[in-house]
C-alpha atoms as a PDB file:
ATOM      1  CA  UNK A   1     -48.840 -13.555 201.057  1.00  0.00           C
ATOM      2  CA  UNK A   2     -52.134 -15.304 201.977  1.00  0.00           C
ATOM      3  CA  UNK A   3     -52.569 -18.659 200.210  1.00  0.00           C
ATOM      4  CA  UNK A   4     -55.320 -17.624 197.633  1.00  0.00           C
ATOM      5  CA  UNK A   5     -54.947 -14.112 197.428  1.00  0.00           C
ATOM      6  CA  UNK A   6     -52.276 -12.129 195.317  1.00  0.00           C
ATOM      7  CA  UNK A   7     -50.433 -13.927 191.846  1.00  0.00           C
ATOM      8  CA  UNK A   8     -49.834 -17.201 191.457  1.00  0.00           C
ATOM      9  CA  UNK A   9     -46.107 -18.332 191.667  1.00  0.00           C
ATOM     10  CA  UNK A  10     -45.364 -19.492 187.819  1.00  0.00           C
ATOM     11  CA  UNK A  11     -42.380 -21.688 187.248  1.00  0.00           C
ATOM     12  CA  UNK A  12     -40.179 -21.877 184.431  1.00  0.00           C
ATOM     13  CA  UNK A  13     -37.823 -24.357 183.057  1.00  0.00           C
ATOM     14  CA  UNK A  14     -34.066 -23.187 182.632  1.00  0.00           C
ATOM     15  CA  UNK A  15     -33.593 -22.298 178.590  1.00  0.00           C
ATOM     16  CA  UNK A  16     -31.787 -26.058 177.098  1.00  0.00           C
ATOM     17  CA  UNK A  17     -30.241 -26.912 173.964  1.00  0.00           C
ATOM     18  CA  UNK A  18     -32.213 -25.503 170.669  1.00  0.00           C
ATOM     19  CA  UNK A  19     -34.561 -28.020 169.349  1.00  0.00           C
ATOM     20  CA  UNK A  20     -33.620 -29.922 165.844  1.00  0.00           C
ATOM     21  CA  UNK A  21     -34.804 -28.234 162.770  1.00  0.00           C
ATOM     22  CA  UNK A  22     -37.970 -29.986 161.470  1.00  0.00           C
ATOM     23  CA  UNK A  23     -36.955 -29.675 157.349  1.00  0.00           C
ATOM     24  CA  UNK A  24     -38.741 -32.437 156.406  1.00  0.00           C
ATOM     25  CA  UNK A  25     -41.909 -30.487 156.798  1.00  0.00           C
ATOM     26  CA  UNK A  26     -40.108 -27.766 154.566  1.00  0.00           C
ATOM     27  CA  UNK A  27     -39.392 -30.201 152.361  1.00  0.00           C
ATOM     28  CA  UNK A  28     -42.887 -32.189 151.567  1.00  0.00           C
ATOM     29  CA  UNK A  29     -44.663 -28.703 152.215  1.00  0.00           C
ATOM     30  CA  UNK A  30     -45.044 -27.916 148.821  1.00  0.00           C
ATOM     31  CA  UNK A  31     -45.594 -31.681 147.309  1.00  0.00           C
ATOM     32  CA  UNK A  32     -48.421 -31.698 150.155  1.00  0.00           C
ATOM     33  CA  UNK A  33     -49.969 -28.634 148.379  1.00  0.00           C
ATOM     34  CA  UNK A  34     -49.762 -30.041 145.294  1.00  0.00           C
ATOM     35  CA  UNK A  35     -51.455 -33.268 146.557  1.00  0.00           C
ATOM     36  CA  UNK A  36     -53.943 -31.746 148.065  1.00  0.00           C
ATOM     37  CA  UNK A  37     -55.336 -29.359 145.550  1.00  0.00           C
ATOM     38  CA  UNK A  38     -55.305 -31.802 143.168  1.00  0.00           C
ATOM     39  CA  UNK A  39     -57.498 -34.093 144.945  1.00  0.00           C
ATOM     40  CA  UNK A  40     -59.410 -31.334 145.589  1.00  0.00           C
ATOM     41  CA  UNK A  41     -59.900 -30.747 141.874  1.00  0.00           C
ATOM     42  CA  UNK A  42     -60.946 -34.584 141.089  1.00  0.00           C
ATOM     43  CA  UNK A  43     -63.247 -34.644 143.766  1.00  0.00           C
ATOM     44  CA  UNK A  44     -64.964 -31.259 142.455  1.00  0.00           C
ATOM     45  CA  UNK A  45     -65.319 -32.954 138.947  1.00  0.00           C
ATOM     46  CA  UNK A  46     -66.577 -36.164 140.358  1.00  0.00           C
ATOM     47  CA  UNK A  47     -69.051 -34.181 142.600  1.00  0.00           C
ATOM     48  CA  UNK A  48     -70.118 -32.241 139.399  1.00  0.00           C
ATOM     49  CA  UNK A  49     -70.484 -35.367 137.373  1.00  0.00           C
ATOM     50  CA  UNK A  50     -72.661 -36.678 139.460  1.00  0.00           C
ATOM     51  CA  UNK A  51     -74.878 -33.776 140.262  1.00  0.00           C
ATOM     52  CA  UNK A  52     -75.056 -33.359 136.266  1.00  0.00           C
ATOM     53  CA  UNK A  53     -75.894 -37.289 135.663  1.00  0.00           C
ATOM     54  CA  UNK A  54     -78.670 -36.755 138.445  1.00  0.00           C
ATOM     55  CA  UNK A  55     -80.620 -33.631 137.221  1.00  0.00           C
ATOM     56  CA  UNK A  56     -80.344 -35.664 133.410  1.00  0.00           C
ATOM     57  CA  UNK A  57     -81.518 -38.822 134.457  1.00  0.00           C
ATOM     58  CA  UNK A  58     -85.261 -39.608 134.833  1.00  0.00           C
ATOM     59  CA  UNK A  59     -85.817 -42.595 137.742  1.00  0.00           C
ATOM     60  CA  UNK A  60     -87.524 -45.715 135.668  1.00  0.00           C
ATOM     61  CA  UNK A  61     -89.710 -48.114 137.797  1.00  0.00           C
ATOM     62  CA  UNK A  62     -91.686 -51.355 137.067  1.00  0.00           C
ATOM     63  CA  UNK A  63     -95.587 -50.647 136.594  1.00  0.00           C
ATOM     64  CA  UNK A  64     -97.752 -53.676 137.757  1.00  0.00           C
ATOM     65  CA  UNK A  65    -101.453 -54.497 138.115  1.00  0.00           C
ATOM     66  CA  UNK A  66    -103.672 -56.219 137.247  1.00  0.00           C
ATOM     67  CA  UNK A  67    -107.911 -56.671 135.700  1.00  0.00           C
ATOM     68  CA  UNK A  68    -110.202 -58.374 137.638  1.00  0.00           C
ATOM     69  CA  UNK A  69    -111.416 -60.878 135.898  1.00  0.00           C
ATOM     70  CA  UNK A  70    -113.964 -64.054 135.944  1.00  0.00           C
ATOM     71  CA  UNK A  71    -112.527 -66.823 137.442  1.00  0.00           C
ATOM     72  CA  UNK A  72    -114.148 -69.417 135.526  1.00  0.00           C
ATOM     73  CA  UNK A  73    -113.776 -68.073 131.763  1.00  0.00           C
ATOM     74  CA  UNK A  74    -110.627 -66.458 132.697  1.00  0.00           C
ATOM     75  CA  UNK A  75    -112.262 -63.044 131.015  1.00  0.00           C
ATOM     76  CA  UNK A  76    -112.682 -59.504 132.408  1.00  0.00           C
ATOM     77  CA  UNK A  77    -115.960 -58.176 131.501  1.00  0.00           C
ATOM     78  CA  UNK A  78    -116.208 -54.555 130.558  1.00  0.00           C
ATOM     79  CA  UNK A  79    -118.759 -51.731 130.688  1.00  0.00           C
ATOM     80  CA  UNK A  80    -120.822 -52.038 127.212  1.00  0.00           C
ATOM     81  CA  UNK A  81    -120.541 -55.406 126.920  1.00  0.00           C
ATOM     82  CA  UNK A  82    -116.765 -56.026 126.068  1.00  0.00           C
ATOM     83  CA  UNK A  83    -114.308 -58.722 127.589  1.00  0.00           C
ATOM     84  CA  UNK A  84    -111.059 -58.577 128.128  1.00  0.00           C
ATOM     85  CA  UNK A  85    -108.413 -61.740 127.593  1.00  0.00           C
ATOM     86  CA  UNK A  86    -104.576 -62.527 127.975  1.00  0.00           C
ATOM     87  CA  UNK A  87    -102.752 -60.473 125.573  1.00  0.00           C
ATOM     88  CA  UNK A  88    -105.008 -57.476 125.341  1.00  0.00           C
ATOM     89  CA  UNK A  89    -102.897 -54.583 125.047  1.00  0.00           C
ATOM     90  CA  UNK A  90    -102.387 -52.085 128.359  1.00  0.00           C
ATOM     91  CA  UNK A  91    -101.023 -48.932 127.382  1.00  0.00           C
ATOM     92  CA  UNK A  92     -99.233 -46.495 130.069  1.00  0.00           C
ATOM     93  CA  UNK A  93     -99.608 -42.261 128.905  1.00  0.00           C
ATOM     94  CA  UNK A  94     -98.454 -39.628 131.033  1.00  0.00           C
ATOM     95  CA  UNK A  95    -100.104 -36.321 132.811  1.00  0.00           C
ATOM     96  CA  UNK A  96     -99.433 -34.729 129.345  1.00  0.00           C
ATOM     97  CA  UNK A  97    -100.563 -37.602 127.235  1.00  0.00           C
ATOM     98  CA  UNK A  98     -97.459 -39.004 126.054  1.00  0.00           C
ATOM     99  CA  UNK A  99     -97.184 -42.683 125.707  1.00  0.00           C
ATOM    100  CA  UNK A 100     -94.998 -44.140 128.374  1.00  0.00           C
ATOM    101  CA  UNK A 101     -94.617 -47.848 128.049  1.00  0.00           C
ATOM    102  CA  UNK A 102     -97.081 -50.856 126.302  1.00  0.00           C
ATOM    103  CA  UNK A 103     -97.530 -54.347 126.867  1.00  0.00           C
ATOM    104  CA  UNK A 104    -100.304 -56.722 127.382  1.00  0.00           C
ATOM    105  CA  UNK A 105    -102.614 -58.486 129.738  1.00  0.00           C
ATOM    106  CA  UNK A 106    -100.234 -61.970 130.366  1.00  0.00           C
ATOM    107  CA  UNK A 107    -100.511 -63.564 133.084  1.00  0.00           C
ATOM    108  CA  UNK A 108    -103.951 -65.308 135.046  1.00  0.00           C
ATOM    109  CA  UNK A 109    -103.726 -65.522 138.655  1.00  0.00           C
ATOM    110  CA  UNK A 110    -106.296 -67.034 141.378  1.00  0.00           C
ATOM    111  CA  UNK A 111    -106.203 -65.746 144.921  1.00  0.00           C
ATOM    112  CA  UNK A 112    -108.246 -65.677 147.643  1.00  0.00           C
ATOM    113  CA  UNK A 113    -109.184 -62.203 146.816  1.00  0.00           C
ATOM    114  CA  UNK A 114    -110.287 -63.189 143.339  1.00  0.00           C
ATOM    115  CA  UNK A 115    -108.910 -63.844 139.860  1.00  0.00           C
ATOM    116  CA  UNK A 116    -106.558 -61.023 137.813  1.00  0.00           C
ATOM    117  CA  UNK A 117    -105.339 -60.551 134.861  1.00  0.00           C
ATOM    118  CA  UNK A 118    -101.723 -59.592 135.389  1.00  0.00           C
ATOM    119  CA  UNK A 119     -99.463 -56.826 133.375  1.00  0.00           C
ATOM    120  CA  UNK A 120     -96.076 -55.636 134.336  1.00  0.00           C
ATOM    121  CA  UNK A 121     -93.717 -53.271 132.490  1.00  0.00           C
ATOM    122  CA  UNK A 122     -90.447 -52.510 133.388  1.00  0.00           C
ATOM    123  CA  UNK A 123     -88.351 -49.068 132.635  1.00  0.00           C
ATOM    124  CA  UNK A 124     -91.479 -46.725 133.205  1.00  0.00           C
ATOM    125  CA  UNK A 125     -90.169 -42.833 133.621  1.00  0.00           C
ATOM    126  CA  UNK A 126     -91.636 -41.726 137.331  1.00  0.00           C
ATOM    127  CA  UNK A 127     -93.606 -39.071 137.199  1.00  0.00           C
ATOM    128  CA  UNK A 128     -95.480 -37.552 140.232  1.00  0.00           C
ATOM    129  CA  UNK A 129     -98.786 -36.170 138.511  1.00  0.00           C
ATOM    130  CA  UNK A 130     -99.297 -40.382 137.593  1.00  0.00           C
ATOM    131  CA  UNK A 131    -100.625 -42.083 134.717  1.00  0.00           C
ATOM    132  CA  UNK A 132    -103.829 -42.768 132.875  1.00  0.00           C
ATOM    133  CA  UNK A 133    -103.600 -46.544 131.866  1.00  0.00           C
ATOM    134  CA  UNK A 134    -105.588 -47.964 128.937  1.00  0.00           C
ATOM    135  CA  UNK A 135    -106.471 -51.474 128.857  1.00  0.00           C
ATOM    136  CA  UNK A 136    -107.858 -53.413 125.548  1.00  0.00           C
ATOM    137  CA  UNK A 137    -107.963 -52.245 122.099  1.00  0.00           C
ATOM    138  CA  UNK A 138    -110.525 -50.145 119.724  1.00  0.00           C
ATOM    139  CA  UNK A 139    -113.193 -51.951 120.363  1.00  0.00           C
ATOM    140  CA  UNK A 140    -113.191 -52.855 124.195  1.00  0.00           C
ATOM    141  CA  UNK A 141    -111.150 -50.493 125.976  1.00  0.00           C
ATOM    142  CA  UNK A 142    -111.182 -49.064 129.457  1.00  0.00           C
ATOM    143  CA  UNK A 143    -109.045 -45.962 131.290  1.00  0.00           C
ATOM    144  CA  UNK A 144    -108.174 -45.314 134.620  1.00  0.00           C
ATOM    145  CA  UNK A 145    -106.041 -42.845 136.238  1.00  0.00           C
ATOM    146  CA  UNK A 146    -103.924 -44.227 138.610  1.00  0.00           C
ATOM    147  CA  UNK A 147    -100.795 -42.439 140.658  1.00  0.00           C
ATOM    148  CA  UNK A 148     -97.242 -43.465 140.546  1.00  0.00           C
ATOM    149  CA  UNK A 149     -97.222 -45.432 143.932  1.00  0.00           C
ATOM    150  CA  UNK A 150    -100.011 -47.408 142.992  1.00  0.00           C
ATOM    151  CA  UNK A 151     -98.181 -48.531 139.945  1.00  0.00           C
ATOM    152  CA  UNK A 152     -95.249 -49.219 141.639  1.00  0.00           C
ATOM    153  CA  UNK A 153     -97.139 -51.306 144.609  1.00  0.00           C
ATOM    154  CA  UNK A 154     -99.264 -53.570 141.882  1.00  0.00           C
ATOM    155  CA  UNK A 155    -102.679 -51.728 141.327  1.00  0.00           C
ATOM    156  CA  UNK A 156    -105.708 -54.017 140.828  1.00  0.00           C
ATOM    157  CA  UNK A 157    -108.483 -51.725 137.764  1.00  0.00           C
ATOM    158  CA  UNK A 158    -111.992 -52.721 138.042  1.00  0.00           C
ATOM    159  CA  UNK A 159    -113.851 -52.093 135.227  1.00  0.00           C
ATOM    160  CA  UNK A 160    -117.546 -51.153 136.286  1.00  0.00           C
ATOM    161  CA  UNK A 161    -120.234 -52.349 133.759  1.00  0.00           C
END
């Protein structure tokens, strides 16, 4: 025949001694099983643990801001006539009006931007609708709305008088 035309020769070794019998795959077949599906199994309740503790869990974040305030009395002035000082109370609620965290007006800083009265609270439950935050008590008291990221980034309320 014509090189490249017609079958192509094939060439096979003479038949030689049987190969050895693999038994230690028969042997650990079933203890690999075993093994396996069992590991299976733990990862499966791990997996659902964890998808479980997820769904249950509400993420928590540290709200922080601040009031701006007069740099020389130290004092945010309100609409009406009110002030604002360290420890005035700043109250966190929810879209639905729940209370969410409290704590106060603490800290004074200066910057170059201006003065602040600083709050932070830690263990806040994220929400995406945000929050309306109350600052002062029953008789001076402002309210904002203010989103989550805002909160989470250090929002600065001016009160407008």
């Amino acid at each position: 025949m014509t090189p490249g035309y017609g079958p192509a020769h094939e060439m096979w070794l003479d038949p030689g001694p049987a190969l050895p019998r693999r038994t230690w795959q028969r042997r650990t077949r079933v203890p690999v099983i075993v093994t396996t599906s069992i590991a299976m199994v733990v990862f499966a309740v791990i997996v659902g643990v964890a998808v479980i503790a997820g769904l249950l869990t509400t993420p928590e974040f540290t709200a922080k801001g601040g009031v701006v305030a007069d740099c020389s009395t130290e004092v945010a002035a309100l609409p009406g006539g009110g002030a604002l000082a360290r420890g005035a109370p700043v109250v966190l609620y929810d879209a639905a009006g729940g209370e969410v965290a409290t704590t106060t007006l603490s800290v004074f800083l200066r910057g170059d931007d201006g003065c602040r009265l600083t709050f932070e609270v830690s263990g806040v439950e994220y929400t995406d609708a945000g929050y309306l935050v109350t600052v002062g008590d029953a008789d001076s008291r402002f309210s904002e709305s203010i989103s989550t990221a805002a909160l989470q980034q250090g929002v600065v309320l001016r009160p407008l008088g």
